[in-house]
C-alpha atoms as a PDB file:
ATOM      1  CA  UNK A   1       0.000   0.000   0.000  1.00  0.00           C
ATOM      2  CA  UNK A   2       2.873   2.259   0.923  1.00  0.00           C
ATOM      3  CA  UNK A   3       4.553   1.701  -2.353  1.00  0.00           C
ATOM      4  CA  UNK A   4       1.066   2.417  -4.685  1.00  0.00           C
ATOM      5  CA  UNK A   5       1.472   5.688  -2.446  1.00  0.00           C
ATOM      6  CA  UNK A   6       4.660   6.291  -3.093  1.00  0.00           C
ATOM      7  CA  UNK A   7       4.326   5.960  -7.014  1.00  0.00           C
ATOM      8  CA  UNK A   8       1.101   7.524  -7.515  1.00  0.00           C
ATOM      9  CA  UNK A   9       2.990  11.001  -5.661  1.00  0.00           C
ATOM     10  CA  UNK A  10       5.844  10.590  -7.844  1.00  0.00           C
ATOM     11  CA  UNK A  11       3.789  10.704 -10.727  1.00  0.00           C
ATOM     12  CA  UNK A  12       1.784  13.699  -9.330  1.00  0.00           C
ATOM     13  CA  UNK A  13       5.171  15.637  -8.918  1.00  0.00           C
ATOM     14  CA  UNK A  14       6.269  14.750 -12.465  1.00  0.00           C
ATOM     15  CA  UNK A  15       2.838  15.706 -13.839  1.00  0.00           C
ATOM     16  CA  UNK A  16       3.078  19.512 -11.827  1.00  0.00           C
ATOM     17  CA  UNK A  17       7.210  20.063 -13.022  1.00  0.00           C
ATOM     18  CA  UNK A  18       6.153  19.518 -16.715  1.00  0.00           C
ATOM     19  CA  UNK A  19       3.063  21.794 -16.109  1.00  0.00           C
ATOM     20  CA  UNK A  20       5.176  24.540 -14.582  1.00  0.00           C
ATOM     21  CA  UNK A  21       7.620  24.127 -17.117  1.00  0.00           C
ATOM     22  CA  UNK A  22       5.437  24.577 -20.507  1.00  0.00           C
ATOM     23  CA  UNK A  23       5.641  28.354 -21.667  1.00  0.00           C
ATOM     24  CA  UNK A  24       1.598  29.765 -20.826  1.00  0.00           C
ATOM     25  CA  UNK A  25       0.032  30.624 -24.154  1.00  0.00           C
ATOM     26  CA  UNK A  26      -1.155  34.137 -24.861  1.00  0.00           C
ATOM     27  CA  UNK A  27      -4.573  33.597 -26.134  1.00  0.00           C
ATOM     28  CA  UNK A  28      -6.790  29.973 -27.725  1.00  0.00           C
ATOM     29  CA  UNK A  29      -4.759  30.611 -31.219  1.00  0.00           C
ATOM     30  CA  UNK A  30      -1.427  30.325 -29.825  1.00  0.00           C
ATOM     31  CA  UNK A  31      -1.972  27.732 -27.568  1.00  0.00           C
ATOM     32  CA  UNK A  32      -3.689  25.564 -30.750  1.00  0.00           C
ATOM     33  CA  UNK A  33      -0.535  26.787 -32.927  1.00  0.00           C
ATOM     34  CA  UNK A  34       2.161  25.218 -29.758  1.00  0.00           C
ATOM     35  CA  UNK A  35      -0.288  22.345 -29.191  1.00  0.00           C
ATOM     36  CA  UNK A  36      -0.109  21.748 -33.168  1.00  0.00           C
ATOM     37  CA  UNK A  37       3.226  22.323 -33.367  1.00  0.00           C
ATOM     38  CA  UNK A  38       4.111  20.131 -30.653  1.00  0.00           C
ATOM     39  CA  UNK A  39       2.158  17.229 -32.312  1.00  0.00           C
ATOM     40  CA  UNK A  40       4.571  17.836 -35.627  1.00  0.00           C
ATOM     41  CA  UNK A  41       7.591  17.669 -33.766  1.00  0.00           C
ATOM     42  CA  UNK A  42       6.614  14.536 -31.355  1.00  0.00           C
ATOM     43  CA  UNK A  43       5.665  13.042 -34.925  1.00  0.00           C
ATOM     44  CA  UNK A  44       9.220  13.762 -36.688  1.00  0.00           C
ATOM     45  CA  UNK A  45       7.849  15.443 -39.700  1.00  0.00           C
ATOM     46  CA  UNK A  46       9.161  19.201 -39.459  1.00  0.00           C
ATOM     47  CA  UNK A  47      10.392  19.353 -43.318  1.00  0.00           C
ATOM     48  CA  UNK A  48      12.652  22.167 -43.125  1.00  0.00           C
ATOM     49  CA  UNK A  49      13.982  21.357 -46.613  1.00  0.00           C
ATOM     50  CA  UNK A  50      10.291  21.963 -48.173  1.00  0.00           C
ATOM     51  CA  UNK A  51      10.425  25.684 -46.777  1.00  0.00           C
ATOM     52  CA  UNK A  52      14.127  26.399 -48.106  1.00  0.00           C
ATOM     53  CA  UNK A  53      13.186  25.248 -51.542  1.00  0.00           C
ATOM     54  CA  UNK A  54      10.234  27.183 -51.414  1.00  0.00           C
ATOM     55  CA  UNK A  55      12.074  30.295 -50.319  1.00  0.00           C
ATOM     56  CA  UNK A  56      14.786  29.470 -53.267  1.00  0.00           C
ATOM     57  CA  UNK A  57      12.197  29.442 -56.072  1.00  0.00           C
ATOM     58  CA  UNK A  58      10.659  32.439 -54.496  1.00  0.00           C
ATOM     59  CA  UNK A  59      14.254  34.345 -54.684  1.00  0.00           C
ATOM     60  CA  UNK A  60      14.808  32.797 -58.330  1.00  0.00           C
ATOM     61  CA  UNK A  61      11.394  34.180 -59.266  1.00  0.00           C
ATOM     62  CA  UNK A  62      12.347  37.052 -58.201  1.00  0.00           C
ATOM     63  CA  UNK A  63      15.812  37.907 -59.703  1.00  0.00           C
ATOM     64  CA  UNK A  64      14.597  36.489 -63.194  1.00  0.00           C
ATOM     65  CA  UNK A  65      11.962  39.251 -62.549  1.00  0.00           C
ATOM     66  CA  UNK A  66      14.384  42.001 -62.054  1.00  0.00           C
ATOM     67  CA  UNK A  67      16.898  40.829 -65.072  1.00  0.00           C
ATOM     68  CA  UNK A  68      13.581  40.817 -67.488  1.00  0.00           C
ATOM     69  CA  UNK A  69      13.170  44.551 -65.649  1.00  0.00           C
ATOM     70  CA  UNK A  70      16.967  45.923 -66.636  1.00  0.00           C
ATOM     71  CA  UNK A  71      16.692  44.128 -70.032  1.00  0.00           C
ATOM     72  CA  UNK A  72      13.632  45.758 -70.942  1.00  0.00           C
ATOM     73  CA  UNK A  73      14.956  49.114 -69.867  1.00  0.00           C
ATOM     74  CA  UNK A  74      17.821  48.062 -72.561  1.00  0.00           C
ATOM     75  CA  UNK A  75      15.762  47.413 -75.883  1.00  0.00           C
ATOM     76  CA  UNK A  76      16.308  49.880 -78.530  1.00  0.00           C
ATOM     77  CA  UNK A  77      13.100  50.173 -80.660  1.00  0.00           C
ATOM     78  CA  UNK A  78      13.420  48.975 -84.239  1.00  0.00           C
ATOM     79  CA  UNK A  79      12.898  51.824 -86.782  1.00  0.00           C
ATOM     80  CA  UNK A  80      11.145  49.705 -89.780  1.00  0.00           C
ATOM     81  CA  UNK A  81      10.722  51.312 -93.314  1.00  0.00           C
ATOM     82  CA  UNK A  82       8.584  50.478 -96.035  1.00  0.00           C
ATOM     83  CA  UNK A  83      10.181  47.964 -98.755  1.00  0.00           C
ATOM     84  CA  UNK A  84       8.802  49.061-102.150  1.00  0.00           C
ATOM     85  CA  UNK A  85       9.140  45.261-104.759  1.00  0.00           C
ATOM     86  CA  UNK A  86       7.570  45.570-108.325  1.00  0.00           C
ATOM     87  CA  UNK A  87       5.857  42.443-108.183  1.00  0.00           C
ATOM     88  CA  UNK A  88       5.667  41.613-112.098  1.00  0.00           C
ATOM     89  CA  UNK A  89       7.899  39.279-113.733  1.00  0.00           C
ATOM     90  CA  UNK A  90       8.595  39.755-117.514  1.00  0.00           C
ATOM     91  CA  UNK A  91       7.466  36.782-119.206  1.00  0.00           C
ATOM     92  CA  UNK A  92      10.181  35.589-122.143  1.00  0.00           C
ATOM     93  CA  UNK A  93       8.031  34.732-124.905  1.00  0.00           C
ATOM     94  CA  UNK A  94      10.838  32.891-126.998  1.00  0.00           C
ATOM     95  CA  UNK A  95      11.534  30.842-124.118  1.00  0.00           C
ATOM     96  CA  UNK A  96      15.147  29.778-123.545  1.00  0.00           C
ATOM     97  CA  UNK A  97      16.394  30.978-126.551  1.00  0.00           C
ATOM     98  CA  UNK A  98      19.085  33.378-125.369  1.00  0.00           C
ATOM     99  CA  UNK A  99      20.813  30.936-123.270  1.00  0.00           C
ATOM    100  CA  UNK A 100      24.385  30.172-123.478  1.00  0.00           C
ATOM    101  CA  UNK A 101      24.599  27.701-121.532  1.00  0.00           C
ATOM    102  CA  UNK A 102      22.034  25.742-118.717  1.00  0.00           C
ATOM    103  CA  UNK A 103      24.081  25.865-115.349  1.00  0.00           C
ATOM    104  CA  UNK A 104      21.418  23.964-113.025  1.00  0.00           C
ATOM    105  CA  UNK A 105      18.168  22.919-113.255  1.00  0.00           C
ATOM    106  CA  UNK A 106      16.208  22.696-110.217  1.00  0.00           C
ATOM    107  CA  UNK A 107      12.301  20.815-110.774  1.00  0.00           C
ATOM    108  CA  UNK A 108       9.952  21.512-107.873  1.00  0.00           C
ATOM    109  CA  UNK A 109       7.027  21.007-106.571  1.00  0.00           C
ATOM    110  CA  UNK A 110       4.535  23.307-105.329  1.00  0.00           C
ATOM    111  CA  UNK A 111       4.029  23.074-101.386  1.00  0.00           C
ATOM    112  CA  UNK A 112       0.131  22.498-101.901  1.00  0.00           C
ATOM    113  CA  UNK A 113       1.538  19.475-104.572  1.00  0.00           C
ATOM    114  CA  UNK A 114      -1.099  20.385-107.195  1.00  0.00           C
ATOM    115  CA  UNK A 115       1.631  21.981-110.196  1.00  0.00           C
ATOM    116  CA  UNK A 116       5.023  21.222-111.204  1.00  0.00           C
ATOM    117  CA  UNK A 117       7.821  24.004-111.275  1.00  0.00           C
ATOM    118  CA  UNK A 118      11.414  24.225-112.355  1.00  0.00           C
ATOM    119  CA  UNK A 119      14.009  26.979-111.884  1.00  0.00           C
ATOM    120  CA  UNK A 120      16.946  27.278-114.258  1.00  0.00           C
ATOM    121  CA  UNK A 121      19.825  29.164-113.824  1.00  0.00           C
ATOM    122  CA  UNK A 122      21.590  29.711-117.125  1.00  0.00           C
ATOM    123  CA  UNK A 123      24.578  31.867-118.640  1.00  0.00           C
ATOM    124  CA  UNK A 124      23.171  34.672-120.968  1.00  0.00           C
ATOM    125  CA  UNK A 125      24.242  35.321-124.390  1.00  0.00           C
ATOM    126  CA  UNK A 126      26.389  38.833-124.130  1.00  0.00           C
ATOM    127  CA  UNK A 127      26.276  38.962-120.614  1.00  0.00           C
ATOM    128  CA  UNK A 128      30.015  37.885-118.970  1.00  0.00           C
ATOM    129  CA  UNK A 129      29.069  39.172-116.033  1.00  0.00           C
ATOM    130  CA  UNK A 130      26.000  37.381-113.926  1.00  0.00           C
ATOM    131  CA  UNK A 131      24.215  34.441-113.976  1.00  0.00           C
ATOM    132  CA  UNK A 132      20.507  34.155-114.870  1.00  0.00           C
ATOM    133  CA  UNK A 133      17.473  32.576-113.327  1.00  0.00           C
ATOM    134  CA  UNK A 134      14.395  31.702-115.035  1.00  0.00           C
ATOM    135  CA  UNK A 135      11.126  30.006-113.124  1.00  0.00           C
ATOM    136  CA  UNK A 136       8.867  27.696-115.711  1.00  0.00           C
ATOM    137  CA  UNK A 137       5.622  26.740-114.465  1.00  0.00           C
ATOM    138  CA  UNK A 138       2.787  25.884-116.930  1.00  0.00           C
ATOM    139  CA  UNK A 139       4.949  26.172-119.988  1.00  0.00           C
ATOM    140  CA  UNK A 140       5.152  29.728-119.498  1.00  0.00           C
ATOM    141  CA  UNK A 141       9.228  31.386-118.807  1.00  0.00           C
ATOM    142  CA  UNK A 142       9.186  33.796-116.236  1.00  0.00           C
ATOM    143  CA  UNK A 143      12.291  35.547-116.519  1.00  0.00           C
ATOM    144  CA  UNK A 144      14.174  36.159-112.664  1.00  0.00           C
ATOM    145  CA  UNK A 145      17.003  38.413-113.688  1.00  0.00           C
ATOM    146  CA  UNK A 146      20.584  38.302-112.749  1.00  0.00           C
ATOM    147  CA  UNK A 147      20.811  35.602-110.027  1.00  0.00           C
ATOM    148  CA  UNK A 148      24.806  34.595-109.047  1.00  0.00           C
ATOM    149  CA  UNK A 149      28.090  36.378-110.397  1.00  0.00           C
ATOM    150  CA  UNK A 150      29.357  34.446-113.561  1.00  0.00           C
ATOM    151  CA  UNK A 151      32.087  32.665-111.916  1.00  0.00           C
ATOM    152  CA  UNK A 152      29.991  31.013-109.352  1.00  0.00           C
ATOM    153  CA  UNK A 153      28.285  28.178-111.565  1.00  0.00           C
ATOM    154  CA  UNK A 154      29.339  25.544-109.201  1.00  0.00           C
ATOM    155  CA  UNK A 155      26.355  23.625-107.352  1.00  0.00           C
ATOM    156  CA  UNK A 156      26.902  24.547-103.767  1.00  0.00           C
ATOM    157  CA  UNK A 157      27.049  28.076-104.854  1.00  0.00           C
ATOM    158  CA  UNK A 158      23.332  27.926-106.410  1.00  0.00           C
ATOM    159  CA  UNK A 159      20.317  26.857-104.201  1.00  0.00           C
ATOM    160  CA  UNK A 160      16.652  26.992-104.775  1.00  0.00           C
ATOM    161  CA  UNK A 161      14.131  25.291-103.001  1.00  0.00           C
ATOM    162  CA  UNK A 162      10.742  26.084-102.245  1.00  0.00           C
ATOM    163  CA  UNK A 163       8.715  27.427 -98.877  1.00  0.00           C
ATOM    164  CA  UNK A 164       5.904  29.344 -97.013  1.00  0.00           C
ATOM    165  CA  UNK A 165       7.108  32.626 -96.019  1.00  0.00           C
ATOM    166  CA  UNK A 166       4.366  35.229 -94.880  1.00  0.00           C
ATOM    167  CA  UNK A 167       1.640  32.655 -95.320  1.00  0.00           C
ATOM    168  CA  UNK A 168       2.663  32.819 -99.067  1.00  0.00           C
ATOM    169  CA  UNK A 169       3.975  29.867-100.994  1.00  0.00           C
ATOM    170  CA  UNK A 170       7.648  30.969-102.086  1.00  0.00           C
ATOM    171  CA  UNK A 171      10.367  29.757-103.996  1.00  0.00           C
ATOM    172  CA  UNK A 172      13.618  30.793-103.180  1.00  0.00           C
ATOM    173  CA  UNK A 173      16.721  31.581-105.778  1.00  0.00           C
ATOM    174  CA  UNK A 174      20.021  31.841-103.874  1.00  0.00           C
ATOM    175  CA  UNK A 175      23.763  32.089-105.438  1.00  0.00           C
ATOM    176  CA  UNK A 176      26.641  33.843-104.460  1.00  0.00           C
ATOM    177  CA  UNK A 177      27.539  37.116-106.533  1.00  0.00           C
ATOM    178  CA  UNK A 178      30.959  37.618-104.122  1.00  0.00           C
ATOM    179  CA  UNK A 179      33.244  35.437-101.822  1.00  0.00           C
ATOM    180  CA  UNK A 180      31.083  36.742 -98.990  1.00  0.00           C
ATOM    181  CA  UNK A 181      28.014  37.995-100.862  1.00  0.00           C
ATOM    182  CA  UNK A 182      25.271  36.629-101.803  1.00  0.00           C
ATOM    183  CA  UNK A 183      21.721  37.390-103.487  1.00  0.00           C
ATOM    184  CA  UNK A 184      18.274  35.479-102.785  1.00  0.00           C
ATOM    185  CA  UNK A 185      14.974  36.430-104.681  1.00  0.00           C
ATOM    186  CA  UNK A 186      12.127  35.104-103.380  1.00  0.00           C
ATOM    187  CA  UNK A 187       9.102  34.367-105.571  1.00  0.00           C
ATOM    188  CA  UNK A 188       5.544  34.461-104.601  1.00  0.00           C
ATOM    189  CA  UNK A 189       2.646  31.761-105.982  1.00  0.00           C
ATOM    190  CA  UNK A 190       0.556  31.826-104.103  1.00  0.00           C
ATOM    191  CA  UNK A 191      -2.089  32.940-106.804  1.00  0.00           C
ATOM    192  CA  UNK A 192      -1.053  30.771-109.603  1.00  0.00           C
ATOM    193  CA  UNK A 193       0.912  33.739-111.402  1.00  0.00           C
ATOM    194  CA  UNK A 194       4.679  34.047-110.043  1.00  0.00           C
ATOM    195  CA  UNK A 195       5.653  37.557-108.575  1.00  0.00           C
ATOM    196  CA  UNK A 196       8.407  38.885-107.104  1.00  0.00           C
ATOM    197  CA  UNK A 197       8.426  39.118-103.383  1.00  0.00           C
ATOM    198  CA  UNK A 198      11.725  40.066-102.335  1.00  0.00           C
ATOM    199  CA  UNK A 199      14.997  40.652-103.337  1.00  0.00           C
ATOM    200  CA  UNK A 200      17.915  40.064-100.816  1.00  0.00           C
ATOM    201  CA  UNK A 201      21.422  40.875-102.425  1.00  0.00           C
ATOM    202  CA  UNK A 202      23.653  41.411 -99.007  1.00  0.00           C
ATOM    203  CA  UNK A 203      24.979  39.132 -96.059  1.00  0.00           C
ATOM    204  CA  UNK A 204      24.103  36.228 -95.205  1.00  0.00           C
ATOM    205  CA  UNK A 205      20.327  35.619 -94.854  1.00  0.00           C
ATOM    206  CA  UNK A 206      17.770  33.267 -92.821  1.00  0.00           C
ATOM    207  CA  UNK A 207      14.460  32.747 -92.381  1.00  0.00           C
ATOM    208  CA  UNK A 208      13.325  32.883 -88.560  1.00  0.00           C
ATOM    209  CA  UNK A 209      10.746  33.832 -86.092  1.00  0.00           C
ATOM    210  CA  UNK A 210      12.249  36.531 -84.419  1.00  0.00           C
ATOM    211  CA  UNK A 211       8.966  37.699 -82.616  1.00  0.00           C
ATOM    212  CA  UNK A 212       7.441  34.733 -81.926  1.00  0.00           C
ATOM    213  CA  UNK A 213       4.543  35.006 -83.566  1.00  0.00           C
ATOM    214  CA  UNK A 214       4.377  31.709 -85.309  1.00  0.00           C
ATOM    215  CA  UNK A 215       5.457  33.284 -88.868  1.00  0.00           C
ATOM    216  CA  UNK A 216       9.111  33.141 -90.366  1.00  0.00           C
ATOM    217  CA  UNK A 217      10.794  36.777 -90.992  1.00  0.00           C
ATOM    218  CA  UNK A 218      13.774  37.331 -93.216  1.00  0.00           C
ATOM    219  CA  UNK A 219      17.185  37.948 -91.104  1.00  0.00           C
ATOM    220  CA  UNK A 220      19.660  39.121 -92.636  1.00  0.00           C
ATOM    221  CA  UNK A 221      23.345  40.176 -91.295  1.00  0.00           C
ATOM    222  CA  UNK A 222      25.813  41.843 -93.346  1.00  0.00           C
ATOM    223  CA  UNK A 223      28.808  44.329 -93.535  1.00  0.00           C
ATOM    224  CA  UNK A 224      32.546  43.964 -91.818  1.00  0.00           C
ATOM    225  CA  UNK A 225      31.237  46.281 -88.753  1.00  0.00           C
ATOM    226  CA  UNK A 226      27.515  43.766 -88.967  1.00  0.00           C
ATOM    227  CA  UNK A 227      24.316  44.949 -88.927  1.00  0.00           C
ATOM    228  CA  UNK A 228      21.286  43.165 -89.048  1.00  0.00           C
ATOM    229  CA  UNK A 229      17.926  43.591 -91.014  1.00  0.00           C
ATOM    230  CA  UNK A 230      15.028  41.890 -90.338  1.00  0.00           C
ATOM    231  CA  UNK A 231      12.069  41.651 -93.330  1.00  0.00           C
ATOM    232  CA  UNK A 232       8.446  40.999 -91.796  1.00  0.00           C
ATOM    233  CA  UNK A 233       4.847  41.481 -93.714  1.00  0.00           C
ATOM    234  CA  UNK A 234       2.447  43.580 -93.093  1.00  0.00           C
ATOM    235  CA  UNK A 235      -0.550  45.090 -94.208  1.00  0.00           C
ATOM    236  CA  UNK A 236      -0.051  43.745 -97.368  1.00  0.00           C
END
């Protein structure tokens, strides 16, 4: 009986230390927020490595916010101009005639697959200096015009192939007129009738989307000291 006495005080005592010990809470809400926080540490699940990652992204966020900031503050405004192209191609009623010789032949096929065209880049009777380009589609010539200096008949030199560019279906004449230079026309049929689009003859050209937009621009970087031009539609 003594002992049961003797045990049931000592547990009493303990009970009263631990009571006198714990810090008194303020009001209900902190005493919940100790209780709870307690219970999370009795349970072993504090995840201190949750909040640091969450503070990390939150500092990332942050700083990726501020660069975009300074960049922005650094974007010169592009001054754009309007490029004037006379659209018409000069038809050459007697064909092939005034060819000297055929340099390359390119056959291809329109993107929508429905009509057969071929390219041909030729050397011009009394002409020693440039290369010609003429686009065939239907039977009918379409004469291009100077397309590649006269030296530069080899392959690699002369491209064409055909794509969209401004929604348009294009074919696209390259060939090199310098060591460094080069020239690209780019035809337009998109209505059945080739036109001229554009005519490139600096630098080294591309076709990108530079504004994200989902449409291809024309890039195009030239000069010793470089400077850059980009070509975008609009309005027709």
């Amino acid at each position: 009986m003594k002992r049961k006495l003797m045990y049931t005080a000592t547990v009493i005592l303990l009970l009263a230390s631990a009571c006198q010990n714990a810090p008194e809470p303020h009001n209900g809400a902190e005493a919940k927020a100790n209780e709870k926080h307690m219970v999370i540490q009795a349970a072993g699940v504090v995840n201190t490595g949750a909040l640091t990652n969450e503070s990390e992204t939150a500092d990332a966020n942050r700083s990726a916010a501020q660069e975009a900031s300074a960049a922005k503050d650094d974007w010169i405004p592009l001054s754009w101009e309007k490029v004037s192209v006379s659209g018409n191609l000069q038809v050459l009623k007697e064909g092939l005639n005034q060819t000297e010789r055929i340099v390359k032949t390119t056959t291809l096929y329109a993107i929508s697959g429905s009509r057969e065209t071929k390219v041909v880049i030729y050397a011009k009777k009394g002409d020693a200096d440039h290369l010609h380009a003429a686009l065939i589609r239907d039977g009918i010539v379409y004469d291009l015009g100077p397309a590649a200096g006269y030296a530069y008949d080899q392959d690699d030199a002369l491209t064409v192939n055909n794509l969209m560019l401004f929604q348009k279906e294009v074919v696209k004449v390259q060939g090199a007129v310098g060591a460094t230079a080069l020239k690209r026309l780019y035809i337009d049929l998109t209505d059945g009738i080739p036109k001229l689009l554009l005519t490139v003859d600096e630098g080294n050209a591309s076709e990108s989307d530079v504004d994200h937009d989902g449409l291809p621009e024309v890039v195009v970087s030239a000069g010793t000291i470089p400077h850059t031009s980009i070509y975008r539609w609009k309005d027709g």
